[in-house]
Each structure stands twice: as C-alpha cells, then as structure tokens.
N, C-alpha and C. Protein backbone atom coordinates (compact mmCIF):
# COMPACT_ATOMS: atom_id res chain seq x y z
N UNK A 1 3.64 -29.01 -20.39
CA UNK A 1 4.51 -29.25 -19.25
C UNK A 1 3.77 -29.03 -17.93
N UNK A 2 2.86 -28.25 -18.10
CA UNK A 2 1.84 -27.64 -16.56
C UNK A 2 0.65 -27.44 -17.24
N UNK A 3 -0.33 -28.10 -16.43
CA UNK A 3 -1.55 -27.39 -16.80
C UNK A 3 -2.15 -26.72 -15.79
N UNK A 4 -3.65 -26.07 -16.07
CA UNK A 4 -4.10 -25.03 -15.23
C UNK A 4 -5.09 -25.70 -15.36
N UNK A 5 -5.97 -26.69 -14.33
CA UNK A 5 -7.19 -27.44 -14.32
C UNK A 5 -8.46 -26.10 -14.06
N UNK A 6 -8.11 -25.50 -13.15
CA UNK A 6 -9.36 -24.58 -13.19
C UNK A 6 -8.92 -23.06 -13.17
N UNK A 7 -9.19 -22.37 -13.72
CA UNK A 7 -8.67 -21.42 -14.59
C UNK A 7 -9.94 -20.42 -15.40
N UNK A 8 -10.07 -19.37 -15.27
CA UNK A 8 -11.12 -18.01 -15.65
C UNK A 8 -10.74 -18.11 -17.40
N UNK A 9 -11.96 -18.55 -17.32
CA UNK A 9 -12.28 -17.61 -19.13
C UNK A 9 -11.61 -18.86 -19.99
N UNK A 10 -11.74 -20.15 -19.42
CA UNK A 10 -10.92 -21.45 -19.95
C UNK A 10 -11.53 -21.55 -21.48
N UNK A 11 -12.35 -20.68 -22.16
CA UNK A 11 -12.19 -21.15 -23.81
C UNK A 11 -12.08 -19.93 -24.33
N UNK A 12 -11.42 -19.39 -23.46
CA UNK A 12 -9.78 -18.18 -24.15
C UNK A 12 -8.65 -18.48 -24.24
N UNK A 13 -8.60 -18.53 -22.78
CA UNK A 13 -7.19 -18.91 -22.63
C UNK A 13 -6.75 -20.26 -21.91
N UNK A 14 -5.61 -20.58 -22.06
CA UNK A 14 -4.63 -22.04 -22.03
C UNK A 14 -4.04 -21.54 -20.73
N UNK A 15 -3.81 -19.98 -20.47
CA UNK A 15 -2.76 -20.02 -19.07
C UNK A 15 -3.80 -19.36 -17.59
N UNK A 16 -3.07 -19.42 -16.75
CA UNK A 16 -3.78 -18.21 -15.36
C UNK A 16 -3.58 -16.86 -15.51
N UNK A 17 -4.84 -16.56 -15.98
CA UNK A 17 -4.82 -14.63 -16.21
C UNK A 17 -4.56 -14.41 -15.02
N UNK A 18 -4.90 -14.28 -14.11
CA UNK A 18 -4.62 -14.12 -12.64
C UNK A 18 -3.38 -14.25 -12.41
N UNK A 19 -2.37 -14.79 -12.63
CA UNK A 19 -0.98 -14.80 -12.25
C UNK A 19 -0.39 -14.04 -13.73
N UNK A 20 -0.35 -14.27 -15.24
CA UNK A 20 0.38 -13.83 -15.67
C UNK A 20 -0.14 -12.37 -16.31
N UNK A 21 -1.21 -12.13 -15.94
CA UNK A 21 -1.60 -10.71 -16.37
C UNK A 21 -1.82 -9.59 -15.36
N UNK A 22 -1.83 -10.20 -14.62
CA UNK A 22 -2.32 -9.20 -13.05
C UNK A 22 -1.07 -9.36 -11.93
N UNK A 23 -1.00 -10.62 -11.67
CA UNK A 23 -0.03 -10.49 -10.47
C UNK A 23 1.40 -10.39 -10.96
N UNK A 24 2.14 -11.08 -11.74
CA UNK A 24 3.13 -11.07 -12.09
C UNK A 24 3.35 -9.71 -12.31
N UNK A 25 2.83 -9.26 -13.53
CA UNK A 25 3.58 -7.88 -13.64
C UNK A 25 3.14 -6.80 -12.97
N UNK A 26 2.00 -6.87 -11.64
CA UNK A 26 2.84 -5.97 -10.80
C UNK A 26 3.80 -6.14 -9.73
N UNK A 27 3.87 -7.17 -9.55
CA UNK A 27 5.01 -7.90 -8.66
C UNK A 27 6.22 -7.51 -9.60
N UNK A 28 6.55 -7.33 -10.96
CA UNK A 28 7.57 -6.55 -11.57
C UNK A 28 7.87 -5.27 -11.43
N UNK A 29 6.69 -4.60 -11.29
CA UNK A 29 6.72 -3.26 -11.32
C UNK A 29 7.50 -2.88 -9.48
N UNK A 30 7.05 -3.89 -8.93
CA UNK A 30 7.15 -3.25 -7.49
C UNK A 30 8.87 -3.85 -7.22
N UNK A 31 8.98 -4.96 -7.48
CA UNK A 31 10.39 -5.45 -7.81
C UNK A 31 11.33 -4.17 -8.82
N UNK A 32 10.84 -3.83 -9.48
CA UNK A 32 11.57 -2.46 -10.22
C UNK A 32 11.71 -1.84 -9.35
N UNK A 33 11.15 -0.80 -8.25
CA UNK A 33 10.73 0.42 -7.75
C UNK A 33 11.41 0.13 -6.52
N UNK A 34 11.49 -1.18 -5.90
CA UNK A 34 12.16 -1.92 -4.36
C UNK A 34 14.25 -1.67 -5.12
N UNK A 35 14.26 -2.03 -6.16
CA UNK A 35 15.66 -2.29 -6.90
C UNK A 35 16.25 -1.22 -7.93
N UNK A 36 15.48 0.09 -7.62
CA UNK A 36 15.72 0.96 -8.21
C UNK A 36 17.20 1.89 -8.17
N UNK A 37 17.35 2.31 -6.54
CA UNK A 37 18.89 2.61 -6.63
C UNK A 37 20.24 1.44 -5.94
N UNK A 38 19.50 0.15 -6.60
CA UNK A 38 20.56 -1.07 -5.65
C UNK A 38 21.76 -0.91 -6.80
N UNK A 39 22.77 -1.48 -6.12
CA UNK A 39 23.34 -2.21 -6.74
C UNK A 39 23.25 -3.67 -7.17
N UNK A 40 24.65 -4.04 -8.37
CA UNK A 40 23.70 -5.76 -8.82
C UNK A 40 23.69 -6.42 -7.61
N UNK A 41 24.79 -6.66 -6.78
CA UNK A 41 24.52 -7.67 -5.46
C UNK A 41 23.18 -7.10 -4.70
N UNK A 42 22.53 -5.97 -4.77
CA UNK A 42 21.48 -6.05 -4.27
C UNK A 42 20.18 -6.42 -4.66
N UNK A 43 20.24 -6.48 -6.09
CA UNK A 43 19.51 -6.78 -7.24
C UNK A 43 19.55 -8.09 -7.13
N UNK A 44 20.45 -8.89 -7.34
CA UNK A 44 20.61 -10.26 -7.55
C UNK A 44 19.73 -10.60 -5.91
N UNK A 45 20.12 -10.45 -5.01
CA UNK A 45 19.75 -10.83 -3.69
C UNK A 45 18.41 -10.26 -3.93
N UNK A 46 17.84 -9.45 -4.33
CA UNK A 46 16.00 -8.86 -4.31
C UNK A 46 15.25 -10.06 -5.15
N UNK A 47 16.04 -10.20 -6.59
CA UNK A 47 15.62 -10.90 -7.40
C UNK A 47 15.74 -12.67 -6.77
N UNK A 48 16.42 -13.01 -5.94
CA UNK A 48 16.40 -14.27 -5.54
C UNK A 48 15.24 -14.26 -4.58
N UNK A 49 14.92 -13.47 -3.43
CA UNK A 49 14.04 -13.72 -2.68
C UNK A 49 12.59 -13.22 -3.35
N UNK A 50 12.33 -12.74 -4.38
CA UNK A 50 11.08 -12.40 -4.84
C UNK A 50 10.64 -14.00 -5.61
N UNK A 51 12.32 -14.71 -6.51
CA UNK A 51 11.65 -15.46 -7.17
C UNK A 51 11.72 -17.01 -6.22
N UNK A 52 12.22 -16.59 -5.15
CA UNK A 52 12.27 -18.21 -4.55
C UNK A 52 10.70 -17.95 -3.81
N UNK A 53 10.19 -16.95 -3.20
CA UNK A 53 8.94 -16.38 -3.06
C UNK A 53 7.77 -17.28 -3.64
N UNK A 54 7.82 -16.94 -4.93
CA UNK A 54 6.98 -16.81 -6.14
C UNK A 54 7.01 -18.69 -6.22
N UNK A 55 8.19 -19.33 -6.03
CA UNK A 55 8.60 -20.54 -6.34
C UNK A 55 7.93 -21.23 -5.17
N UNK A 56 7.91 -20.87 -4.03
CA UNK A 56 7.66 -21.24 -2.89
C UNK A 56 5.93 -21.38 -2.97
N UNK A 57 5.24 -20.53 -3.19
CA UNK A 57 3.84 -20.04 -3.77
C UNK A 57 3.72 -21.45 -4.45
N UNK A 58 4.18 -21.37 -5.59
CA UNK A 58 3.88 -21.82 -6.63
C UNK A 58 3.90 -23.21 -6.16
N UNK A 59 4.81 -23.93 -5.28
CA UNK A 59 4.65 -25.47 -5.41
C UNK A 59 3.73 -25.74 -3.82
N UNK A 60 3.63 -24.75 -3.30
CA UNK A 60 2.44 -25.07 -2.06
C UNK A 60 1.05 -25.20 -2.78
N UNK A 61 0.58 -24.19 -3.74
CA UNK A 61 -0.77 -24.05 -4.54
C UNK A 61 -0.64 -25.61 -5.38
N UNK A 62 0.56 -26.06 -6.01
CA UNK A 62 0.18 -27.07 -6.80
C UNK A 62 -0.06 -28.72 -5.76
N UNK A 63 1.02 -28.44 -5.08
CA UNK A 63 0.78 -29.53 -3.68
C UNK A 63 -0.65 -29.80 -2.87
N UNK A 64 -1.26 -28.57 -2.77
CA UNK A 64 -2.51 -28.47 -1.83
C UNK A 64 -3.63 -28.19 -2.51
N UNK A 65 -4.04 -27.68 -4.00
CA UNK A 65 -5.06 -27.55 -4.69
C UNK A 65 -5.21 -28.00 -5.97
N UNK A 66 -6.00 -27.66 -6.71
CA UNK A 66 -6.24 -28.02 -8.28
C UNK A 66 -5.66 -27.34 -9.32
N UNK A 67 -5.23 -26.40 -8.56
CA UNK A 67 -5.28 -25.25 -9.42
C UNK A 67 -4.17 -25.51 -10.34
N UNK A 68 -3.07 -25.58 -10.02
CA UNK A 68 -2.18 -25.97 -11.02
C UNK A 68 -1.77 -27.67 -11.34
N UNK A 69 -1.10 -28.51 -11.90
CA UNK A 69 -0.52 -29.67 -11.87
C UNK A 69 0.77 -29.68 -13.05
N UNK A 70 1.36 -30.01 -12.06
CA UNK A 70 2.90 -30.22 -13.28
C UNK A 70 2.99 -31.88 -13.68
N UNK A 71 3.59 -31.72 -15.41
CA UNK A 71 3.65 -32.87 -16.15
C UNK A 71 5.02 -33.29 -15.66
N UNK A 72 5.66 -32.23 -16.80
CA UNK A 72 7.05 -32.37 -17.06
C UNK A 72 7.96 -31.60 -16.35
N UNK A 73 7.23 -30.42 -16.10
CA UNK A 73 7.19 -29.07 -15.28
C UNK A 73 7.81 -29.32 -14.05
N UNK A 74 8.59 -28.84 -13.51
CA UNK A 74 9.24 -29.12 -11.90
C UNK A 74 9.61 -27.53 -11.73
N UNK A 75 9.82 -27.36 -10.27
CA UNK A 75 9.66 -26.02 -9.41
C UNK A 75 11.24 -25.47 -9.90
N UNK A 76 12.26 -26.05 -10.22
CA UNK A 76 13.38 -25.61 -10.76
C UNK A 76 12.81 -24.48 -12.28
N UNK A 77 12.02 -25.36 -12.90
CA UNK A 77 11.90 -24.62 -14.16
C UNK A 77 11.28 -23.24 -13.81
N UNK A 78 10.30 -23.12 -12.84
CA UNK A 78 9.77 -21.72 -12.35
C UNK A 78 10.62 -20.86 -12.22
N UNK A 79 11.52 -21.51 -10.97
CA UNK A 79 12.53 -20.61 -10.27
C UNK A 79 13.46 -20.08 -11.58
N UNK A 80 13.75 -20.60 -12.55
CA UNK A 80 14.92 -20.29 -13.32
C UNK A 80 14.29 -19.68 -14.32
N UNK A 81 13.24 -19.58 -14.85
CA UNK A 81 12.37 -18.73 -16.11
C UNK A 81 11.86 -17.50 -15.17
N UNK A 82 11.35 -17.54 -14.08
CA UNK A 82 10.92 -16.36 -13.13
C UNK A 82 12.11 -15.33 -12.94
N UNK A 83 13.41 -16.12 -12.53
CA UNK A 83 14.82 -15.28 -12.65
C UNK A 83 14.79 -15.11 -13.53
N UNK A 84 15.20 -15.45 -14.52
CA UNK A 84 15.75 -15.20 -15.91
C UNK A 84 14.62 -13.62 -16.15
N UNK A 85 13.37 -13.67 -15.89
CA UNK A 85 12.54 -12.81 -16.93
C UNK A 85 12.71 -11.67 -15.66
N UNK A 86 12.74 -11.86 -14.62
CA UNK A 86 13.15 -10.64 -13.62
C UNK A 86 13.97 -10.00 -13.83
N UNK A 87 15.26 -10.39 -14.00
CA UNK A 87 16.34 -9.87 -14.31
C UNK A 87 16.12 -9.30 -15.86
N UNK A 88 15.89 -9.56 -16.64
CA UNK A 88 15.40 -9.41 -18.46
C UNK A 88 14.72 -8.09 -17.94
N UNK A 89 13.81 -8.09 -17.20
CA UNK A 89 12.63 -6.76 -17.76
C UNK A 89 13.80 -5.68 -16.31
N UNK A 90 13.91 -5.92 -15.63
CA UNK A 90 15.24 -5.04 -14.96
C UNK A 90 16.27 -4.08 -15.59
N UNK A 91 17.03 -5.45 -16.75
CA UNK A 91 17.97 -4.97 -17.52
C UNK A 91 17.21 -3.83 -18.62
N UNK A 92 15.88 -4.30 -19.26
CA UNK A 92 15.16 -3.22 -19.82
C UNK A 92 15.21 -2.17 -19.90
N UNK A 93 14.28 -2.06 -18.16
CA UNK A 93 13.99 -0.97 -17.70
C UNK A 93 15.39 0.09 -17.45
N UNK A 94 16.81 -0.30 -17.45
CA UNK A 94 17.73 0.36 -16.79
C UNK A 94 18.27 0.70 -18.68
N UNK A 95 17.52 0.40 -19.14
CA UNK A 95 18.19 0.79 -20.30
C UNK A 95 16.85 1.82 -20.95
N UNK A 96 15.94 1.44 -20.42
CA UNK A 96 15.09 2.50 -21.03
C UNK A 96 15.34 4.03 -19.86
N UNK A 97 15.64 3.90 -19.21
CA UNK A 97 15.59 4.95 -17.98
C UNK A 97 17.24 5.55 -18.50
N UNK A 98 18.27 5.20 -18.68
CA UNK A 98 19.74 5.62 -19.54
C UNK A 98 19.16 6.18 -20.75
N UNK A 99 18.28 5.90 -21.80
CA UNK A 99 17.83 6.48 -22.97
C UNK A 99 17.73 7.88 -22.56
N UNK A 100 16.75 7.86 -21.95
CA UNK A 100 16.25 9.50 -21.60
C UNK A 100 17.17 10.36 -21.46
C-alpha cells in the first residue's frame, strides 16, 4: 500500500526504523505522560492533534521527497491507524497503571 524508497538497513527491513522504532514510540510515551491526569475529552482532543500532527508530517514528506510514496495508501489511512493505535496503547497503559 506504501512504500519506503529510501530507507536504513533496506535488506532488513521493508518499513522506516526511524519512524516506527524510534520516533513513534516516543512520541507515545510523551503522548502518555502529556494525557496522564486528562480526562477522555482531553484525551480524545491530545490524541487528535498529535495524530493530525503526525498526518500532516506524513503527507508533506511524501509530497516533497522520496522518502515515502503511497500506492493504495491515502493520508486518511494514517490518520485512522495512528488514532486507533494511540488510543489502544493509552487504554493499555490505564489498565496496566489500575493493576498495580
């Protein structure tokens, strides 16, 4: 659906270590720690501007460089898998932090 034309360590890996091993999840971690005593309307509103952010990023880099190119892939699918997994590792974390 997207490929990654130039890309570190390309006969390892298929994706951008750089975005999904490094930046993403600390951009989670810090999205945790920013949404820590919100409520959901504040959550939901953190989680929209981090992932329209991220979405915004994402289709300027594919518009203006090599670095990425979408097939099938469109900036909707970002925005809505980026939410979706924000909110997912959120709900996690608020359940691993209730365990204790």
């Amino acid at each position: 659906m997207l490929e990654y034309p130039v890309r570190f360590l390309p006969n390892y890996f298929d994706a951008s270590i750089l975005f999904e091993y490094l930046i993403f999840p600390v951009l989670c971690i810090y999205y945790y720690q920013t949404t820590y005593h919100s409520r959901l309307s504040g959550i939901i509103i953190q989680t929209l501007l981090y992932t329209t952010t991220i979405t915004a990023l994402e289709v300027i880099i594919e518009k203006f460089t090599d670095l990425i190119e979408y097939y099938t892939w469109t900036w909707l699918h970002t925005f809505s898998s980026v939410f979706l997994v924000m909110i997912f590792i959120r709900g996690i974390m608020e359940l691993v932090r209730n365990y204790k």
